[in-house]
N, C-alpha and C. Protein backbone atom coordinates (compact mmCIF):
# COMPACT_ATOMS: atom_id res chain seq x y z
N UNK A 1 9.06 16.90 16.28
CA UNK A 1 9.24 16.22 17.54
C UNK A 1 8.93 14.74 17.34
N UNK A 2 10.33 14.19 17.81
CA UNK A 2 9.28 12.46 17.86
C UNK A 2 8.72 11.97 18.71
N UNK A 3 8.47 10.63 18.78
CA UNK A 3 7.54 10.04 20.02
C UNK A 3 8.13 8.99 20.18
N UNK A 4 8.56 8.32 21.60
CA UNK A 4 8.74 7.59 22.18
C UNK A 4 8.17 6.24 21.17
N UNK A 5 9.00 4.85 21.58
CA UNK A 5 8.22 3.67 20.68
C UNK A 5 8.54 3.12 22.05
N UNK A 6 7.21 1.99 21.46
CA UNK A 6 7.28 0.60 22.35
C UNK A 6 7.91 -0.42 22.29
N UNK A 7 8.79 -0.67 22.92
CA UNK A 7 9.97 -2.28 22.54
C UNK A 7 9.69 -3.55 23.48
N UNK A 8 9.78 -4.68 23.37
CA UNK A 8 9.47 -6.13 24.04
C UNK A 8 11.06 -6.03 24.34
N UNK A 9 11.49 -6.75 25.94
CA UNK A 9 12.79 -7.48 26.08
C UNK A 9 13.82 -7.77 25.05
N UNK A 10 13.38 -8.52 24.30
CA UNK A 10 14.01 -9.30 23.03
C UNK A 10 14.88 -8.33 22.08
N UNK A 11 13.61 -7.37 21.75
CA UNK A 11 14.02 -6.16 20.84
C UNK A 11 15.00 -5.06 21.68
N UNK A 12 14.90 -5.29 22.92
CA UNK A 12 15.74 -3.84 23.66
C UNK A 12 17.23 -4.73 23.69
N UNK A 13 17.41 -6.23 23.83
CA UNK A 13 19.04 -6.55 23.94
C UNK A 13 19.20 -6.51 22.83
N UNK A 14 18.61 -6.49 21.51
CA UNK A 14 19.08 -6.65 20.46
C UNK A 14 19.77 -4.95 20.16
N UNK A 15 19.35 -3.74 20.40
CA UNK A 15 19.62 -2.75 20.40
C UNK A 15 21.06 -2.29 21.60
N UNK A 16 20.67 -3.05 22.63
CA UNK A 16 21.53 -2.72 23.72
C UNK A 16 23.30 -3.50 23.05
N UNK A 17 22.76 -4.64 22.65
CA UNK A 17 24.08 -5.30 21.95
C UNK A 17 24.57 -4.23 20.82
N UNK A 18 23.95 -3.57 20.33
CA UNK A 18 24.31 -2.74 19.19
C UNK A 18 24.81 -0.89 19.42
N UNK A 19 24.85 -1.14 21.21
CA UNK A 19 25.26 -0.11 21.56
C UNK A 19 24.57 1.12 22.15
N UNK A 20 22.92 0.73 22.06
CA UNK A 20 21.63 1.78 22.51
C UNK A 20 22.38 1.88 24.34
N UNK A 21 22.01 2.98 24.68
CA UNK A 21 22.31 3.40 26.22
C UNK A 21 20.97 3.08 26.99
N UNK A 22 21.02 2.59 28.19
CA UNK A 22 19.95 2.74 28.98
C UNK A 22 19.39 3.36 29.87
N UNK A 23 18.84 3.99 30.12
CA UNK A 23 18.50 4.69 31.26
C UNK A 23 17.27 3.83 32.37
N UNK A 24 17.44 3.60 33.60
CA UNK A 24 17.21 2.99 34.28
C UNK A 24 16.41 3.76 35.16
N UNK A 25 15.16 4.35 35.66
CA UNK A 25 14.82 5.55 36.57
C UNK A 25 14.03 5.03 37.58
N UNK A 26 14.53 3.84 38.07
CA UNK A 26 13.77 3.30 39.11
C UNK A 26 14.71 4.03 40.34
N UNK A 27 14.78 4.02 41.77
CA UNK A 27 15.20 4.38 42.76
C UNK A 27 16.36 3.50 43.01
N UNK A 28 17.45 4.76 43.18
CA UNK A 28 19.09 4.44 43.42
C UNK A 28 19.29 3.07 44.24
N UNK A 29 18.37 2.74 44.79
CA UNK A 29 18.63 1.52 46.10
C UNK A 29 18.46 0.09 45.41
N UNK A 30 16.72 0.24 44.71
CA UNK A 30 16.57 -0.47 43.78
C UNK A 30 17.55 -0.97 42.53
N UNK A 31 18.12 0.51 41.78
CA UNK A 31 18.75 0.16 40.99
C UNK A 31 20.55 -0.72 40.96
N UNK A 32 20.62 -0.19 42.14
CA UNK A 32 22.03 -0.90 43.33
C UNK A 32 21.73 -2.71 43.71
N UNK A 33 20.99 -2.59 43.54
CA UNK A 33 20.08 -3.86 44.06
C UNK A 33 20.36 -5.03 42.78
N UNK A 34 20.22 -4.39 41.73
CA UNK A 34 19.95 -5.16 40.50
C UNK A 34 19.71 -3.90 39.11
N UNK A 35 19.93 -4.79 37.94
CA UNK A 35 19.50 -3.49 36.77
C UNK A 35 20.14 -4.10 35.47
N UNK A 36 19.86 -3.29 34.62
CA UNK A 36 20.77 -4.15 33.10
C UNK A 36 21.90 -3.64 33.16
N UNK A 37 22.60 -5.12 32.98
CA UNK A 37 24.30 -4.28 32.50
C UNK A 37 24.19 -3.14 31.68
N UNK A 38 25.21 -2.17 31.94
CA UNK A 38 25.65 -1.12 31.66
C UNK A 38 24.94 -0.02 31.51
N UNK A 39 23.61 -0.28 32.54
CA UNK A 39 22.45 1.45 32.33
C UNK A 39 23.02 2.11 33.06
N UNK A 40 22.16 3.23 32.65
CA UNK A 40 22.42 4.75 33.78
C UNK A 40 21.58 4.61 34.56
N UNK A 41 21.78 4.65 35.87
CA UNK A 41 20.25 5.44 36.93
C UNK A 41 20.16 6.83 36.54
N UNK A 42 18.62 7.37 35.75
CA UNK A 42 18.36 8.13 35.58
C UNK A 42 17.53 8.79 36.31
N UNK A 43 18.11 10.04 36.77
CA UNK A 43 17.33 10.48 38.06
C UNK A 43 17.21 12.11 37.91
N UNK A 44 16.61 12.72 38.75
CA UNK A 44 16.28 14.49 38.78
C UNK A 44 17.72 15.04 38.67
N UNK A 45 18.67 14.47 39.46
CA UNK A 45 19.62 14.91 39.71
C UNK A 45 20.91 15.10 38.78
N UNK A 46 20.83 13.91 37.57
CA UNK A 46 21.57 13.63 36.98
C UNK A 46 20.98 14.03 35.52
N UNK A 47 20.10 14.28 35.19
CA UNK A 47 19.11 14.41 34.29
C UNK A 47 19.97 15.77 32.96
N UNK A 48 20.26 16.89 33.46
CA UNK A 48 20.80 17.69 32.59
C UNK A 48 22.30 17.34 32.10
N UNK A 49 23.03 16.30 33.08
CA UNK A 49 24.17 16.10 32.78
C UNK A 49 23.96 14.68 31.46
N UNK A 50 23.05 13.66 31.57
CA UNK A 50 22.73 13.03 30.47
C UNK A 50 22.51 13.43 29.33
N UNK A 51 21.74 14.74 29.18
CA UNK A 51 20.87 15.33 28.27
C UNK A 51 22.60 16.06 27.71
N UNK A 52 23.13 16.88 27.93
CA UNK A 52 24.19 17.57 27.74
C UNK A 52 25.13 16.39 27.26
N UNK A 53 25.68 14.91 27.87
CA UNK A 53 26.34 14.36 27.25
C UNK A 53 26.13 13.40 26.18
N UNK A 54 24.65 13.21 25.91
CA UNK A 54 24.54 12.10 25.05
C UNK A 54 24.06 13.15 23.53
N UNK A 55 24.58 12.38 22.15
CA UNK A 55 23.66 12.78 21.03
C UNK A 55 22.51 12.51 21.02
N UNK A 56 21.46 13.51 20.62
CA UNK A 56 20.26 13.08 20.08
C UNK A 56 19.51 12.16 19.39
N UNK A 57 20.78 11.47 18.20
CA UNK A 57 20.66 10.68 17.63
C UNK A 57 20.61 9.22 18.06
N UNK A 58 21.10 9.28 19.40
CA UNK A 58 21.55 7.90 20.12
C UNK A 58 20.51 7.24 20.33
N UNK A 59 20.21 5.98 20.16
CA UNK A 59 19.05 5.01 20.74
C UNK A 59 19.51 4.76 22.44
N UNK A 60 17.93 5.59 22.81
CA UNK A 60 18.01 5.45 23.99
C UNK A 60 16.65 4.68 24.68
N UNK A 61 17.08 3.46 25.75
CA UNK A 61 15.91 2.93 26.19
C UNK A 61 16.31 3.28 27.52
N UNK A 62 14.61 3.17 27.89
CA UNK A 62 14.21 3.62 29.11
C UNK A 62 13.46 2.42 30.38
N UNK A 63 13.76 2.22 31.17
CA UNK A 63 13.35 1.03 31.98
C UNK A 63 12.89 1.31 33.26
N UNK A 64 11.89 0.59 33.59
CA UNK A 64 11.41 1.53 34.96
C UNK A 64 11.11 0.04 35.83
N UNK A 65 9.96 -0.21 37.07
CA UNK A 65 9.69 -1.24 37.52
C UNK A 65 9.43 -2.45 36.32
N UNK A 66 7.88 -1.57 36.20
CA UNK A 66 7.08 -2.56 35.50
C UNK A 66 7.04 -1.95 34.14
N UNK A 67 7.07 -1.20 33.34
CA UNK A 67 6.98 -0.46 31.97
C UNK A 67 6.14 0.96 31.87
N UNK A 68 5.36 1.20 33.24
CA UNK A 68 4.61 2.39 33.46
C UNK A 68 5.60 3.89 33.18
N UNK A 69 6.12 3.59 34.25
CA UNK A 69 7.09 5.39 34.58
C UNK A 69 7.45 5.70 33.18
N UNK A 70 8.02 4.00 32.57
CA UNK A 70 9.48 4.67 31.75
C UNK A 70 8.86 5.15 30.65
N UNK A 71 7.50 5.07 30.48
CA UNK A 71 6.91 5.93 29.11
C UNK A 71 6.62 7.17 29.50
N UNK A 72 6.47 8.14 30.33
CA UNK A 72 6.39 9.32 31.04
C UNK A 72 8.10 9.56 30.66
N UNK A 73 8.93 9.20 31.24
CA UNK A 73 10.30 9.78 31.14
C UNK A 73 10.60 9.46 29.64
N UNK A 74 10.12 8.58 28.73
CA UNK A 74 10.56 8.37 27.70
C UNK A 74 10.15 9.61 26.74
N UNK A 75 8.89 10.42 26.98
CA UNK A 75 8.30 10.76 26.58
C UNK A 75 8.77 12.47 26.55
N UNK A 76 9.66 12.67 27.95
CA UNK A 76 10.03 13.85 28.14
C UNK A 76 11.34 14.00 27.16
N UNK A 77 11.80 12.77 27.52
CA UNK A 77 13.68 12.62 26.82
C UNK A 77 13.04 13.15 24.89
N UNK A 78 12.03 12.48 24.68
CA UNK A 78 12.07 12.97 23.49
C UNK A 78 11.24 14.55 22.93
N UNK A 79 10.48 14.94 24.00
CA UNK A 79 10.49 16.33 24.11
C UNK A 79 11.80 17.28 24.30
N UNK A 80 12.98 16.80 24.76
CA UNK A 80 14.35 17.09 25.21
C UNK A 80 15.02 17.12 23.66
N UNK A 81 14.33 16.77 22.81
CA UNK A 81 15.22 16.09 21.47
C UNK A 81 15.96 15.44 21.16
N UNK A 82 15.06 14.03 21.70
CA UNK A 82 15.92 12.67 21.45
C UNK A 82 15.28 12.06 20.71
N UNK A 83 15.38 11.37 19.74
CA UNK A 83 15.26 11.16 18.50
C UNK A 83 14.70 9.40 18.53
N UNK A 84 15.34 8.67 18.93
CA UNK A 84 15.28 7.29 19.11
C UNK A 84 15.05 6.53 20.36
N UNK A 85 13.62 7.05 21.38
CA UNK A 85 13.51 6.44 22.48
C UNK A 85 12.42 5.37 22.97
N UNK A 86 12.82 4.41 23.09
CA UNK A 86 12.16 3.19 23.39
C UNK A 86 11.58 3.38 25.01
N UNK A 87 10.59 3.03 25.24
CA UNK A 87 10.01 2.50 26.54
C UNK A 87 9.94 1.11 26.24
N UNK A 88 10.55 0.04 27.30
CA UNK A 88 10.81 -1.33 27.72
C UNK A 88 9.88 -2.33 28.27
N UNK A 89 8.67 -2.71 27.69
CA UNK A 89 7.63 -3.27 27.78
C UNK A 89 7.80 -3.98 28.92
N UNK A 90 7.16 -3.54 30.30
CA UNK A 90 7.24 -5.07 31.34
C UNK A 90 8.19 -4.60 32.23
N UNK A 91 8.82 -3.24 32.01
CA UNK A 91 9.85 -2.58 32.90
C UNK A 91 11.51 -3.57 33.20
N UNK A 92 11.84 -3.56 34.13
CA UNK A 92 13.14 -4.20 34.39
C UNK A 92 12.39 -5.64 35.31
N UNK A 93 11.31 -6.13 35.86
CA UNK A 93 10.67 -7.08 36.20
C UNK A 93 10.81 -8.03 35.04
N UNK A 94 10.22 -8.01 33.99
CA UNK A 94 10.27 -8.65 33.19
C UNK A 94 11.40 -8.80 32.26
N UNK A 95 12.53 -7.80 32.01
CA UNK A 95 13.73 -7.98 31.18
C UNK A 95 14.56 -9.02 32.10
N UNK A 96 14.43 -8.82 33.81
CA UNK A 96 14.77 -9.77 34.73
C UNK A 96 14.37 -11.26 34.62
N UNK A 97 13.41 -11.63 34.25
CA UNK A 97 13.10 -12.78 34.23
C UNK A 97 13.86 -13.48 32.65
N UNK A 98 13.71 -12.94 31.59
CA UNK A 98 14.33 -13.39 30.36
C UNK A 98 15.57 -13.14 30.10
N UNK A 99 16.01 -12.24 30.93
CA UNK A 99 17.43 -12.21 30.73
C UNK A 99 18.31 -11.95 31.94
N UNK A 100 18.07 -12.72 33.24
CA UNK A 100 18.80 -12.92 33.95
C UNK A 100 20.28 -12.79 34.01
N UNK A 101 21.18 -13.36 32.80
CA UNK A 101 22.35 -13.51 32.74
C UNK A 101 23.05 -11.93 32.26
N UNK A 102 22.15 -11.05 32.21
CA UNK A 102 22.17 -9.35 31.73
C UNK A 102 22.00 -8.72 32.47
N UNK A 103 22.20 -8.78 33.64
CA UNK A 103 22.08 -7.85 34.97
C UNK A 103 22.95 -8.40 35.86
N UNK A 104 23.02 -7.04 36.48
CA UNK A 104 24.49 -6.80 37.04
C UNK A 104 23.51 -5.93 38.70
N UNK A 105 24.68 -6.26 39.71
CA UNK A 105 24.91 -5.61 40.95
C UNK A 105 25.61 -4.38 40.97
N UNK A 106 25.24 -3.13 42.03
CA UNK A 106 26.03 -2.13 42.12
C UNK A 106 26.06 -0.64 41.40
């Protein structure tokens, strides 16, 4: 089984440019509101249909407010047998502030 790693902003676009998926598990309203280009809202609901479509092998980061939640969900995804999962130091608050021009509406 692996374990979740810790990534800074910097290190998660460098992965995200290289094709890592995101999962986003803050609340649908929130995440409508604002979020990184091209994440998933990862939610209860949607949760087996992620797990079923993505490889194991895939680098997957996880983003929450502040960096709390997304190590709890990061932590399950790789109990799930995911292989390569980052928790996002500073949550989507802080990827917001350094990378403004990387987030998207809707």
């Amino acid at each position: 089984m692996s374990q979740f790693k810790h990534i800074i902003a910097k290190e998660a676009l460098e992965l995200i440019e290289a094709g890592a998926t995101v999962c986003d598990i803050r609340d649908p309203q929130s995440f409508a509101n604002n979020h990184i280009k091209g994440a998933f809202n990862l939610n209860n609901g949607n949760l087996q249909e992620f797990i079923d479509s993505n490889e194991f092998d895939t680098n997957v980061l996880v983003c929450c407010y502040h960096g709390m939640s997304s190590q709890s969900a990061a932590a399950f995804l790789c109990d799930r047998g995911f292989e390569n999962v980052y928790s996002i130091d500073g949550g989507f608050e802080r990827w917001a502030l350094a990378f403004p021009d990387h987030c998207e509406k809707g």
